[in-house]
Protein backbone atom coordinates (compact mmCIF):
# COMPACT_ATOMS: atom_id res chain seq x y z
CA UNK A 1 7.61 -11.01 8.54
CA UNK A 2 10.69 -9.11 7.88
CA UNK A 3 8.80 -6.30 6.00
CA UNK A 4 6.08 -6.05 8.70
CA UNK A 5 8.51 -5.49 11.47
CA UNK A 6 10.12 -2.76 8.74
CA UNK A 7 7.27 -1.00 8.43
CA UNK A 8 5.79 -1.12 11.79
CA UNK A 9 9.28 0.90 13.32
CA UNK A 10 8.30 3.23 10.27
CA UNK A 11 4.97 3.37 10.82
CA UNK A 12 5.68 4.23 14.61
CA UNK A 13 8.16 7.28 13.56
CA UNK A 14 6.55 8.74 11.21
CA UNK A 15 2.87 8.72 11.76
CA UNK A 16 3.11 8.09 15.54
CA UNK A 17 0.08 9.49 16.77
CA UNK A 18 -2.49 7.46 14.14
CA UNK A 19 -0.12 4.40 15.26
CA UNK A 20 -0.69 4.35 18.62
CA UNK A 21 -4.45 4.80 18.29
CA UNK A 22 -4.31 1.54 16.04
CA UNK A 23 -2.46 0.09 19.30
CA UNK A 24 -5.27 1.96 21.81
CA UNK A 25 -7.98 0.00 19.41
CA UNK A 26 -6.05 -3.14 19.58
CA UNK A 27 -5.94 -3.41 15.91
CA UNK A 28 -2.49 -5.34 14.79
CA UNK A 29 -0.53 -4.41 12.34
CA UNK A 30 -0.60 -7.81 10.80
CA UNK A 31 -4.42 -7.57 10.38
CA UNK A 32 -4.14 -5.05 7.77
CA UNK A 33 -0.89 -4.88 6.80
CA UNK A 34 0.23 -8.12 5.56
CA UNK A 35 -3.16 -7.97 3.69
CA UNK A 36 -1.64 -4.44 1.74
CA UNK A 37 1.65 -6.60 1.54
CA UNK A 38 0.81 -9.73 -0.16
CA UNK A 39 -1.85 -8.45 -2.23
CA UNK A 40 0.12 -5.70 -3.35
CA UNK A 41 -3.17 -3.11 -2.39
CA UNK A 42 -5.45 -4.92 -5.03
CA UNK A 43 -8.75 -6.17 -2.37
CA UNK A 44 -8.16 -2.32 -0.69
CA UNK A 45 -8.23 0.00 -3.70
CA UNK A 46 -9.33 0.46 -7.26
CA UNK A 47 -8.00 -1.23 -9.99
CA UNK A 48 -6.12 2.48 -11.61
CA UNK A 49 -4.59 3.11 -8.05
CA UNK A 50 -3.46 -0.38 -7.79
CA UNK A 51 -1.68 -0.42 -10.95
CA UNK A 52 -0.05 2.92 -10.53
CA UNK A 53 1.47 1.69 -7.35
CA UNK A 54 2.44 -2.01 -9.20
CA UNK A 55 4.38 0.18 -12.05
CA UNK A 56 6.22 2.17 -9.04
CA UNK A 57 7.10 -0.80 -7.43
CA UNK A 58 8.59 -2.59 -10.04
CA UNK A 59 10.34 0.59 -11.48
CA UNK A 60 11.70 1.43 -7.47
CA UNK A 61 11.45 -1.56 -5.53
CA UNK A 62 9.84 -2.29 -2.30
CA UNK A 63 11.39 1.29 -0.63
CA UNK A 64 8.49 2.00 -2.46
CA UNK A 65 5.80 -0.63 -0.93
CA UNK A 66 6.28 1.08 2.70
CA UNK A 67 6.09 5.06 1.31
CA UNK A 68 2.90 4.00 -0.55
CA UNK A 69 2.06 2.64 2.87
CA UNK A 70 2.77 5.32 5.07
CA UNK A 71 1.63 8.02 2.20
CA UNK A 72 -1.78 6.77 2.30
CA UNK A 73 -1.71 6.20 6.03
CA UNK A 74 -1.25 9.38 6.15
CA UNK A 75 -3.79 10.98 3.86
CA UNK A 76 -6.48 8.86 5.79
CA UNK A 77 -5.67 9.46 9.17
CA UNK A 78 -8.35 12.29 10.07
């Protein structure tokens, strides 16, 4: 829970506009977030990309779990 609230106040200053139309669309963070989160991206994204991002995270820690995040927030919010 820690983690969510972490990256929801990052999520909110960074990409601000794409998170307040999750919040206009009453989509929680916790819907899709803790789903990225637990499952380290595997049931979202192929197998390569998934693995890239494991290796990252182990070499960098989870810093690295919330600028995956937010990266590919970011690429996909057109």
């Amino acid at each position: 829970m820690q983690y969510l609230s972490m990256f929801k106040d990052l999520f909110e200053e960074y990409i601000p506009e794409l998170h307040s139309h999750f919040e206009n669309e009453m989509l929680p963070d916790q819907l899709w977030i803790q789903k990225w989160f637990m499952s380290c991206f595997l049931y979202s994204f192929p197998m390569g990309l998934c693995i890239r991002i494991w290796d990252n995270l182990l070499a960098y820690g989870t810093r690295f779990l919330f600028n995956a995040s937010l990266a590919i927030l970011y690429l996909l919010k057109e």
